[in-house]
N, C-alpha and C. Protein backbone atom coordinates (compact mmCIF):
# COMPACT_ATOMS: atom_id res chain seq x y z
N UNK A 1 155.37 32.79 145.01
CA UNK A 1 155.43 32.21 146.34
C UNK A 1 155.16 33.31 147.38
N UNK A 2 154.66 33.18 148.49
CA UNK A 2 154.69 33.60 149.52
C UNK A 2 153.53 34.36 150.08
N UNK A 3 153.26 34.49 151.36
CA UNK A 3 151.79 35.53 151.58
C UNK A 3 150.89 34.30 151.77
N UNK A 4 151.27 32.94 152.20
CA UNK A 4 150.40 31.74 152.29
C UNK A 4 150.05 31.88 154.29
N UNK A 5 148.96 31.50 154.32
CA UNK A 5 148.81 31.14 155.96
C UNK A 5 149.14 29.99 155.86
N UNK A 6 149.96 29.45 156.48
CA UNK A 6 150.50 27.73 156.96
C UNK A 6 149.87 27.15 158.27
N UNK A 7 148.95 26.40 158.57
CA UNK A 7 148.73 25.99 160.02
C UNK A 7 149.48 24.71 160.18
N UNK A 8 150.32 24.57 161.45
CA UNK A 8 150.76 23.39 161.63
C UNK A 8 150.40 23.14 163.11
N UNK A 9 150.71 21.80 163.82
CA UNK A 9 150.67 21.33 164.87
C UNK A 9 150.00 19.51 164.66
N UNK A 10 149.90 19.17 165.62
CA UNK A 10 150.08 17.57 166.07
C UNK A 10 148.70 16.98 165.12
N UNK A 11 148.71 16.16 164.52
CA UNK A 11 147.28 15.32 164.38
C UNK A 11 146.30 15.69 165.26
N UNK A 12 145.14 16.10 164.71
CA UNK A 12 143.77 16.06 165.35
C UNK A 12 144.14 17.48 166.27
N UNK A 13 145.33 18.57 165.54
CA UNK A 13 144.63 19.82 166.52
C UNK A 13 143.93 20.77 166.03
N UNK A 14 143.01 20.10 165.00
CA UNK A 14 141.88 20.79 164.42
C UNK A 14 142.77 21.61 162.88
N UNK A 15 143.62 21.61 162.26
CA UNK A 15 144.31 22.38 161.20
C UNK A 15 143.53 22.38 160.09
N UNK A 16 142.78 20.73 159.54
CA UNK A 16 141.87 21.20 158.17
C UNK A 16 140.76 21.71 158.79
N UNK A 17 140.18 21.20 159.58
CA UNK A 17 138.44 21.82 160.38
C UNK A 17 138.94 23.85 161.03
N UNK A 18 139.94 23.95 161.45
CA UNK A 18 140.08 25.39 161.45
C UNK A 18 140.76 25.96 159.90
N UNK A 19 141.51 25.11 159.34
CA UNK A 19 141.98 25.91 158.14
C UNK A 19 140.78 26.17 157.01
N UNK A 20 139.81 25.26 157.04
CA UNK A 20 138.39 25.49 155.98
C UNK A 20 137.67 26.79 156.52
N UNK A 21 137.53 27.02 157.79
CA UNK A 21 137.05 28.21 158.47
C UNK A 21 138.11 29.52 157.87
N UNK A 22 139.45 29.34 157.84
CA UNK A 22 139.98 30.48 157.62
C UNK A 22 139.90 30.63 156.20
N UNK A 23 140.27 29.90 155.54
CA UNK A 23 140.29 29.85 154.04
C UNK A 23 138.99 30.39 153.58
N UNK A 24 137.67 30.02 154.21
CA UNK A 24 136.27 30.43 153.54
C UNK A 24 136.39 32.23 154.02
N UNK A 25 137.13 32.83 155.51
CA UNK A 25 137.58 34.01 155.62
C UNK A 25 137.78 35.02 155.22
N UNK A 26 138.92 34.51 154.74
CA UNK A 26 139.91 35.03 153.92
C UNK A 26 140.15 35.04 152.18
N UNK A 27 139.15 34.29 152.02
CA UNK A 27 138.61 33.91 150.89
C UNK A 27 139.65 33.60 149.89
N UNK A 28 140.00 32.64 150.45
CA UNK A 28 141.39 31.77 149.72
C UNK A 28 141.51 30.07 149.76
N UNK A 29 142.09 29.70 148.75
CA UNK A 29 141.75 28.21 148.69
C UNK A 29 142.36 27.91 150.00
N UNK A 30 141.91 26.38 150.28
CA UNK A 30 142.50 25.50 151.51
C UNK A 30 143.37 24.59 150.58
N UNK A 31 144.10 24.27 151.37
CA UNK A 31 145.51 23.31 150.32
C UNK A 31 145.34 22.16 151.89
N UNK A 32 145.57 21.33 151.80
CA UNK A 32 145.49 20.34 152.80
C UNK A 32 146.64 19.02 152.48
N UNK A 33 147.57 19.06 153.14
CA UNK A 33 148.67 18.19 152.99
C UNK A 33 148.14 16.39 152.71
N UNK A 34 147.42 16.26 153.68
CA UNK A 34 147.14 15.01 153.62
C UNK A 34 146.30 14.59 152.24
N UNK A 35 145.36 15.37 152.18
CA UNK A 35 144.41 15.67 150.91
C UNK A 35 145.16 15.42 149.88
N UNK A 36 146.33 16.12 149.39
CA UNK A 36 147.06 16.91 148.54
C UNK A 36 147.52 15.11 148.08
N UNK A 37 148.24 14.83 149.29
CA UNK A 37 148.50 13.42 149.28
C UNK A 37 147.89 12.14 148.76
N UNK A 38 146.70 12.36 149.06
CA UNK A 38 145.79 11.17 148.79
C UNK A 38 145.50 11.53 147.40
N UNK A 39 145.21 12.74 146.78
CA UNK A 39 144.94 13.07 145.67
C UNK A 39 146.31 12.60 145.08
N UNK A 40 147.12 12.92 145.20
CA UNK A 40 148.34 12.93 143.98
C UNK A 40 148.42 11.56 143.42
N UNK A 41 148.35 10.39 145.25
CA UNK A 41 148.83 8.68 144.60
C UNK A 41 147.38 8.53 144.62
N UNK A 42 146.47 8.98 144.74
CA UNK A 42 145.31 7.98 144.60
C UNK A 42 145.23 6.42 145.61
N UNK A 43 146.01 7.17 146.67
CA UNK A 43 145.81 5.85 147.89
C UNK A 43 145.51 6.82 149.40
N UNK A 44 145.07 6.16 150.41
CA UNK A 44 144.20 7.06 151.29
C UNK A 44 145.92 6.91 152.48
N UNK A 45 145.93 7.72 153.29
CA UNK A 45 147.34 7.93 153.85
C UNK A 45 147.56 7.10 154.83
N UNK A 46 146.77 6.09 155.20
CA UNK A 46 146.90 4.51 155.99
C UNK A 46 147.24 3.49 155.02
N UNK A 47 146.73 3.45 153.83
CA UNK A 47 147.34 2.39 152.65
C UNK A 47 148.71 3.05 152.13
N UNK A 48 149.32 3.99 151.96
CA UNK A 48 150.49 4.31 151.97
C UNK A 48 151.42 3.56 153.02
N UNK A 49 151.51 4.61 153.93
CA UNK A 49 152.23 3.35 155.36
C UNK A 49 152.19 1.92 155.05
N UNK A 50 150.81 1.78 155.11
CA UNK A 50 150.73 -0.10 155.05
C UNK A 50 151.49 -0.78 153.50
N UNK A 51 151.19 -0.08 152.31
CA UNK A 51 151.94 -0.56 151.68
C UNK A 51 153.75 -0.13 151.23
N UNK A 52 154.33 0.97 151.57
CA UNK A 52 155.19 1.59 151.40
C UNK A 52 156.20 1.92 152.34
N UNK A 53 155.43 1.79 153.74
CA UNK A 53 156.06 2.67 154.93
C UNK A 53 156.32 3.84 155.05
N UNK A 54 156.46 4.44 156.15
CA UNK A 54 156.60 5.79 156.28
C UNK A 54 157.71 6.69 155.58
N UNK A 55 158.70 6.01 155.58
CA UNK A 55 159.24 6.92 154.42
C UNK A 55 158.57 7.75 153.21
N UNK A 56 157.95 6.40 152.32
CA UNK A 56 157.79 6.73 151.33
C UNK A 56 156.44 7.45 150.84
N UNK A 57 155.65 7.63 152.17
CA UNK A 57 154.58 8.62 152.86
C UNK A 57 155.19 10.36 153.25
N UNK A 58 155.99 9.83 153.91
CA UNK A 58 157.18 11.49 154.21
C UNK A 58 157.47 12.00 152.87
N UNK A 59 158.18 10.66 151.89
CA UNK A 59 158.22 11.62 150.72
C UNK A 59 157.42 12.49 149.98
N UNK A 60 156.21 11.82 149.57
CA UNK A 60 154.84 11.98 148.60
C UNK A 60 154.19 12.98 149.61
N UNK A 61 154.20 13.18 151.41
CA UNK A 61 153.96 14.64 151.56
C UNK A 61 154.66 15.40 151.22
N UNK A 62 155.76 15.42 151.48
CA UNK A 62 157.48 16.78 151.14
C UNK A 62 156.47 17.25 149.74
N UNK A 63 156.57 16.63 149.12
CA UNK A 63 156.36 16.66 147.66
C UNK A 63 155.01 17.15 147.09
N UNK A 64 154.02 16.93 147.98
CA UNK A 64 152.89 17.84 148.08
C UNK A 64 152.39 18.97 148.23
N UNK A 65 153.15 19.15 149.48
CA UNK A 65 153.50 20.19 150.46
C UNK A 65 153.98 21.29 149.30
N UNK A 66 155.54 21.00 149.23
CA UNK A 66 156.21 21.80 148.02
C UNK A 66 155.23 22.56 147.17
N UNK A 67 154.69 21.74 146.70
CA UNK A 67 153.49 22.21 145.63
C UNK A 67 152.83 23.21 146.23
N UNK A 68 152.04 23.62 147.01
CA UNK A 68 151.24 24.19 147.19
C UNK A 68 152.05 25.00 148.22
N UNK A 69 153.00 25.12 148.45
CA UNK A 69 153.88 26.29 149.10
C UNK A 69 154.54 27.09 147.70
N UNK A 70 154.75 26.26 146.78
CA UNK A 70 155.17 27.14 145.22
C UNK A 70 154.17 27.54 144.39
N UNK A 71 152.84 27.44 144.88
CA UNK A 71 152.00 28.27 144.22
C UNK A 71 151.66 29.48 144.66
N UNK A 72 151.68 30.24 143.46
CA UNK A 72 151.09 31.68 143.16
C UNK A 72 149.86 32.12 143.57
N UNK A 73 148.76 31.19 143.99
CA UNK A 73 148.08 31.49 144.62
C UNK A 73 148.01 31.17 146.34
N UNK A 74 147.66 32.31 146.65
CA UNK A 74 147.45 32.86 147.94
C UNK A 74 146.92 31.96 148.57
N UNK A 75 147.18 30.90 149.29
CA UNK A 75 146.44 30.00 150.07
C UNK A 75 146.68 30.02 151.42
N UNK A 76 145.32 29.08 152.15
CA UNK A 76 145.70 28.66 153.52
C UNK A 76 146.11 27.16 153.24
N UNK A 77 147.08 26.85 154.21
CA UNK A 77 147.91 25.50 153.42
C UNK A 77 147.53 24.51 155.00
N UNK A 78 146.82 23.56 155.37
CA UNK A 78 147.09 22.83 156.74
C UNK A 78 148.30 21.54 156.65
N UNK A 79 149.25 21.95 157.11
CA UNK A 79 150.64 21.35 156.86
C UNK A 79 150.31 19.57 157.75
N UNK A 80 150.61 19.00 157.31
CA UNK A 80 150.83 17.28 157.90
C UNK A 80 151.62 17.60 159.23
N UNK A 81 151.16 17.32 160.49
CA UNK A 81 151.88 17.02 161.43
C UNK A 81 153.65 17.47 161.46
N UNK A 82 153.91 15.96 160.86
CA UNK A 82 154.97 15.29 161.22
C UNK A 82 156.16 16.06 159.86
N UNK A 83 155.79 16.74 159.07
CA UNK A 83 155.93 17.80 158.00
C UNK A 83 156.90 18.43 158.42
N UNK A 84 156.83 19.54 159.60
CA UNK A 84 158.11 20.19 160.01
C UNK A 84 159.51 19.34 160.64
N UNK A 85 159.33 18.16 160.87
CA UNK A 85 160.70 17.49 160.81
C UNK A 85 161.53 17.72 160.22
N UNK A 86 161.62 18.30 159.07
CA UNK A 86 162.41 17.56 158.08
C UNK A 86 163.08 19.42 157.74
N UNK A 87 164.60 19.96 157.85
CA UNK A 87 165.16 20.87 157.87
C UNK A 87 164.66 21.96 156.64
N UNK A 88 164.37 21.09 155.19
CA UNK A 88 164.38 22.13 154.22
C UNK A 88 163.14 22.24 154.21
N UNK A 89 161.88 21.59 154.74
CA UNK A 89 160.83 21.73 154.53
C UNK A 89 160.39 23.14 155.60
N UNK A 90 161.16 23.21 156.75
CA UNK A 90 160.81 24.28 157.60
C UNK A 90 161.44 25.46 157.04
N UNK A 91 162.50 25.58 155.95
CA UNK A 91 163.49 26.53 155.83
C UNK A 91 161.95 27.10 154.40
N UNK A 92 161.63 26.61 153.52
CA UNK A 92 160.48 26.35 152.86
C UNK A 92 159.18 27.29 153.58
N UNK A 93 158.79 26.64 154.64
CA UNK A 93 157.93 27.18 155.31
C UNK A 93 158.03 28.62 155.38
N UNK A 94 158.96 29.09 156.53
CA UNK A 94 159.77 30.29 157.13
C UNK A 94 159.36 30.85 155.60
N UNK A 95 160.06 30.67 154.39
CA UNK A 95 159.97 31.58 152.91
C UNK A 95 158.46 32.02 152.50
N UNK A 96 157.69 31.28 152.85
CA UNK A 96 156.45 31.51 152.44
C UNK A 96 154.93 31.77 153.29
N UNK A 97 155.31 32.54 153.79
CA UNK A 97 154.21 33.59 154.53
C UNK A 97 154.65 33.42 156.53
N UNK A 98 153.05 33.30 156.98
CA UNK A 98 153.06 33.05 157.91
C UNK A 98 152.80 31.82 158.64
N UNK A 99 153.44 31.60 159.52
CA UNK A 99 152.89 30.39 160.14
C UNK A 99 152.04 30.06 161.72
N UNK A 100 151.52 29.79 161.33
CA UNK A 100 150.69 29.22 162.70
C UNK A 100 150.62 27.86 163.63
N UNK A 101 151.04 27.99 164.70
CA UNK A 101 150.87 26.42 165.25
C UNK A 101 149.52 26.61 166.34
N UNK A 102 148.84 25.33 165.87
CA UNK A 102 147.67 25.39 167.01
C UNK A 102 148.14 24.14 167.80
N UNK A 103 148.30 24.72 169.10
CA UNK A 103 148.75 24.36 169.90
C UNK A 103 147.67 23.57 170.95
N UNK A 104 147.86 22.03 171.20
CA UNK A 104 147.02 21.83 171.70
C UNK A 104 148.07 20.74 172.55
N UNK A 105 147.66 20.48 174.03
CA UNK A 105 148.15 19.58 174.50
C UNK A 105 148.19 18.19 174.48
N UNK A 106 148.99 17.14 174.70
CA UNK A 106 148.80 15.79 174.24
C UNK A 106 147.48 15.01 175.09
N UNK A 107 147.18 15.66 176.12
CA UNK A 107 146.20 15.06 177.02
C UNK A 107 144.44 15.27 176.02
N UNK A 108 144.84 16.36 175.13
CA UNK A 108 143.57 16.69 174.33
C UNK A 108 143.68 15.97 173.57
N UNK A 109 144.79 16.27 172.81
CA UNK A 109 144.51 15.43 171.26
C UNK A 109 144.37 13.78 171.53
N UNK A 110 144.71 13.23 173.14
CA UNK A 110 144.54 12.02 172.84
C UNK A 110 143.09 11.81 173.55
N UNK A 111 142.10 12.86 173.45
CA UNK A 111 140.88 12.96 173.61
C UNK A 111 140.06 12.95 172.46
N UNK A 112 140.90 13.68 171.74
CA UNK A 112 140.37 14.27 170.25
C UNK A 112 140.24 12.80 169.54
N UNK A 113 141.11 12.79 169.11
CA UNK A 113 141.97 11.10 168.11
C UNK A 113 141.35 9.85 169.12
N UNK A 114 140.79 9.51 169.77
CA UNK A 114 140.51 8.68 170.57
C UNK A 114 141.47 7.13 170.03
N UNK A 115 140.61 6.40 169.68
CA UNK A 115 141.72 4.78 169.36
C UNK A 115 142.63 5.58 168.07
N UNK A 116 142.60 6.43 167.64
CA UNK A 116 143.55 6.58 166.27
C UNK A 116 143.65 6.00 165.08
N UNK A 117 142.15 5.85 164.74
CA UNK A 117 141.53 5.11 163.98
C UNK A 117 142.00 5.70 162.83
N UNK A 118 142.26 5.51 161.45
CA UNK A 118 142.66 5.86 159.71
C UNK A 118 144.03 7.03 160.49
N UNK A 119 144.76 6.79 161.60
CA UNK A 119 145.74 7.08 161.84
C UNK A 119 147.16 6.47 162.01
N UNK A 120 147.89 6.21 161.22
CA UNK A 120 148.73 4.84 160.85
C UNK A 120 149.90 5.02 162.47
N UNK A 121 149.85 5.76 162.59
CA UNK A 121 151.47 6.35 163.75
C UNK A 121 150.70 5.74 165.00
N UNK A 122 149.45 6.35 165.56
CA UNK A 122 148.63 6.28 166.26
C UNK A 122 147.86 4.46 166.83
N UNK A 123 148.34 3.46 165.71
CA UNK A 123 147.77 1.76 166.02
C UNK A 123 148.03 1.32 167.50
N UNK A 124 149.31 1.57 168.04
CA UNK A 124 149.48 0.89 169.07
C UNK A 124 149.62 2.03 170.11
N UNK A 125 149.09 2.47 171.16
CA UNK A 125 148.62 2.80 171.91
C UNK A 125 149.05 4.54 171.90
N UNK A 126 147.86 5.06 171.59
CA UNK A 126 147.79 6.52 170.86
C UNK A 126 147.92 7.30 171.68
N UNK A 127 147.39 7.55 173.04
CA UNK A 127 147.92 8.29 174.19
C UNK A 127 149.38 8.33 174.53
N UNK A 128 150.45 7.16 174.39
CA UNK A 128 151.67 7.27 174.68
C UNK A 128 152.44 7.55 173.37
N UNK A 129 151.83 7.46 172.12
CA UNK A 129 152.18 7.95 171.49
C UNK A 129 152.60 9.29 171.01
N UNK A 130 151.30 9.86 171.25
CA UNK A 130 150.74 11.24 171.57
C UNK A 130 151.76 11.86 172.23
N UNK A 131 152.22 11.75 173.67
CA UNK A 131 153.23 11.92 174.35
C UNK A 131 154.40 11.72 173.57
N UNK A 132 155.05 11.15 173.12
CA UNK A 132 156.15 11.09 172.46
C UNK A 132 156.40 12.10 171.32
N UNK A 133 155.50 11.74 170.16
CA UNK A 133 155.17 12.48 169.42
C UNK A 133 155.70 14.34 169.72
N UNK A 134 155.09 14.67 170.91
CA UNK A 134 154.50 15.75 171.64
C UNK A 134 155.96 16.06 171.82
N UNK A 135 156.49 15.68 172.46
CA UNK A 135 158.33 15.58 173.61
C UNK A 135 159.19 16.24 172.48
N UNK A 136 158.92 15.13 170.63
CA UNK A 136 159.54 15.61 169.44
C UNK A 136 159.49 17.18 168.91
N UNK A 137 158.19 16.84 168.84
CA UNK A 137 157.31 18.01 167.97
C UNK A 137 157.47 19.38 168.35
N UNK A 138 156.99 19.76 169.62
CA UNK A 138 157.08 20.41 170.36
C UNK A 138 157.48 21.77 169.50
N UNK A 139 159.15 21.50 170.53
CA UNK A 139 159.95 21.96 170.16
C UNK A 139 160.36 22.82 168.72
N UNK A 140 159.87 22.03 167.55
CA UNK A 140 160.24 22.37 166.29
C UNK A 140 158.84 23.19 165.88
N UNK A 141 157.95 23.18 166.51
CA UNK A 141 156.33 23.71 166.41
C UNK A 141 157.25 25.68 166.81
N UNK A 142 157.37 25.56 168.22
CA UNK A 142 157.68 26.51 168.88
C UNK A 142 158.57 27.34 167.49
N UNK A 143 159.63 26.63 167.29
CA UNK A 143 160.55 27.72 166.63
C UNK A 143 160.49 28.25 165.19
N UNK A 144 158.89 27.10 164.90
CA UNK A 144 158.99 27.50 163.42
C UNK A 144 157.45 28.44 163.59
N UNK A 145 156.79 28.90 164.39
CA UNK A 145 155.78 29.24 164.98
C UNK A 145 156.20 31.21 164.47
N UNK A 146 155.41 31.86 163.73
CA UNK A 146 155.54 33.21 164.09
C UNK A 146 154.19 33.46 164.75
N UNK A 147 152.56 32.80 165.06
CA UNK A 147 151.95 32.56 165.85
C UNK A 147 152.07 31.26 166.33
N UNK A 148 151.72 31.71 167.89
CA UNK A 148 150.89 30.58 168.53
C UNK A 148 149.50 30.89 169.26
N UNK A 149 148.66 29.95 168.67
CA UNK A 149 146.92 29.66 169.27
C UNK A 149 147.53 28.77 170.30
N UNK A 150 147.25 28.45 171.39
CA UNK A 150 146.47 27.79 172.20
C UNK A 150 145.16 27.53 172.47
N UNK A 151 144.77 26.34 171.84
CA UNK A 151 143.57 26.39 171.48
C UNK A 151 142.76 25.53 172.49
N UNK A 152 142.74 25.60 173.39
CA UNK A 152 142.03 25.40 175.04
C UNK A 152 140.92 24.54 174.64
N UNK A 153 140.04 24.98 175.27
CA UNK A 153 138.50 24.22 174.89
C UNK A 153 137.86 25.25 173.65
N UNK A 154 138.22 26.52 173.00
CA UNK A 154 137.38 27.04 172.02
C UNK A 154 137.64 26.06 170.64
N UNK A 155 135.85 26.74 170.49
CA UNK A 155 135.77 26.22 169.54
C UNK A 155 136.64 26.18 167.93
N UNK A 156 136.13 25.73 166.88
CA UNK A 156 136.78 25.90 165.73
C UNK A 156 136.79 27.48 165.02
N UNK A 157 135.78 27.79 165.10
CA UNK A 157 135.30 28.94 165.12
C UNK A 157 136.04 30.03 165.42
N UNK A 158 135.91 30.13 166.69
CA UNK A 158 136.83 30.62 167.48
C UNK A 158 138.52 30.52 166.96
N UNK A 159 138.80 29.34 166.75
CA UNK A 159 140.56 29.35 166.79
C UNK A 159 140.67 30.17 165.07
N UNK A 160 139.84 30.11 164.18
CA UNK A 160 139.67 31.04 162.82
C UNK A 160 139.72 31.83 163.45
N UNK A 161 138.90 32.67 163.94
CA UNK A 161 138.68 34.39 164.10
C UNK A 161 139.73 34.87 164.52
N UNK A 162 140.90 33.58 165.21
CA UNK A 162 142.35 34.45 166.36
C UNK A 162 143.25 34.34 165.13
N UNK A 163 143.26 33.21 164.04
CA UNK A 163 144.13 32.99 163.02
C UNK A 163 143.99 34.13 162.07
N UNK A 164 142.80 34.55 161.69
CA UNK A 164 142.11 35.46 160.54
C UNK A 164 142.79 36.76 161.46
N UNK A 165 142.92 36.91 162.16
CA UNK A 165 143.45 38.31 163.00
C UNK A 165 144.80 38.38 163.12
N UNK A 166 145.56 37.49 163.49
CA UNK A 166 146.85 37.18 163.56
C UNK A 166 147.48 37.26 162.03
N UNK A 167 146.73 36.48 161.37
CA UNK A 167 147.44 36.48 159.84
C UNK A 167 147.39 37.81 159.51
N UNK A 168 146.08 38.63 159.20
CA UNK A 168 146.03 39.66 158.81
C UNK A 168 147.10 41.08 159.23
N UNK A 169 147.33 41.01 160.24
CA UNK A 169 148.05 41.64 161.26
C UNK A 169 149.56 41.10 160.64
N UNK A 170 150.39 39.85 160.86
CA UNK A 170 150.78 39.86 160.35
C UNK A 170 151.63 40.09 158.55
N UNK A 171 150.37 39.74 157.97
CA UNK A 171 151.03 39.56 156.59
C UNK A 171 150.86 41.49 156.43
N UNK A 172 149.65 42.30 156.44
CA UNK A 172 149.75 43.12 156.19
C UNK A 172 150.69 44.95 156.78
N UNK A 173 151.21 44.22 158.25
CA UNK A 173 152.02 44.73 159.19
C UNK A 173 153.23 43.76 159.72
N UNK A 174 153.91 43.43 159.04
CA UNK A 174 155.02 42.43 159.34
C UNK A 174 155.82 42.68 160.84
N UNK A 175 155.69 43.97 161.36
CA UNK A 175 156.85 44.00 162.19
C UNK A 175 155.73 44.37 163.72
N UNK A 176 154.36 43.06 163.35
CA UNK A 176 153.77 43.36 164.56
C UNK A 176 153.48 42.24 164.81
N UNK A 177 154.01 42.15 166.27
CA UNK A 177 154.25 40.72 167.14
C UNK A 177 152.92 40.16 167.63
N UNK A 178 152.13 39.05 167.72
CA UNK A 178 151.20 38.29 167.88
C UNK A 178 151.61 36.93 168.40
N UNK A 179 150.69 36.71 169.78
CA UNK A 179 150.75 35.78 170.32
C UNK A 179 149.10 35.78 170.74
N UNK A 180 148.62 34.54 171.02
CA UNK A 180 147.27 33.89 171.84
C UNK A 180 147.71 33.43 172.81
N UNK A 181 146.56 33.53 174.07
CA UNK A 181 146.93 32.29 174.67
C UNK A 181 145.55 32.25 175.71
């Protein structure tokens, strides 16, 4: 375990589209929560919800997640959103490398995500959702955060090259502080 880049933050703030950039980097697999997910049940993560509900979606990520935070290989991992909720999964996190939140505001992502289409949380009106979401999240982003990107208008590109620098810096100099903004 450990020595993994973790990216977390809100739906649609770019985590697999910047974590494939860092991972090709750094030259380490991409682990992708949702992925991880759809692979394990062999159902896509809107037919979960619809047939199971969110619980039993929260579980089968926890349980994904796990996996690829207990592997031995060195990965970039893009964590599910809604993932750091849950106490042991952040205590989990914290154990195994660094973490990153890309930080994007709710006014973007509900630019990004537009109707919130193959987004099950997102059906009934995704901008106020977004906001809510945001009010939760926040908070638990911030404290489980040893970076934060603010990832403005740059590109994907771009938010790799600050992660690939930050990680590096981190994992290989632990007691050197990194922030973006």
């Amino acid at each position: 375990m450990g020595e993994h880049v973790m990216l977390v933050g809100m739906m649609g703030s770019g985590k697999s589209t910047v974590g494939r950039i860092v991972a090709e980097r750094m030259r380490r697999p991409l682990r992708d929560s949702d992925a991880d997910v759809e692979r394990r049940t062999g159902q896509s993560v809107p037919a979960i919800f619809a047939a199971r509900g969110e619980p039993a979606f929260r579980a089968e990520e926890r349980a994904a997640l796990y996996g690829a935070l207990t592997s031995l290989v060195r990965s970039v991992i893009a964590v599910a959103g809604g993932a750091v909720l849950d106490p042991e999964t952040r205590r989990r996190l914290r154990l195994s490398g660094i973490v990153v939140w890309l930080d994007v505001t709710p006014h973007a992502l509900a630019a990004r995500v537009g109707a919130g289409i193959g987004r099950p949380l997102l059906e009934v009106d995704p901008a106020g959702t977004l906001q809510r979401l945001d009010a939760i999240r926040r908070p638990v982003y911030r404290g489980l955060a040893d970076v934060v990107v603010q990832t403005g208008g740059r590109r994907p590109e771009a938010l790799a090259g600050i992660v690939v620098s930050a990680a590096r810096a981190r994992l290989y100099a632990p007691s050197c502080e990194w922030s973006s903004s």
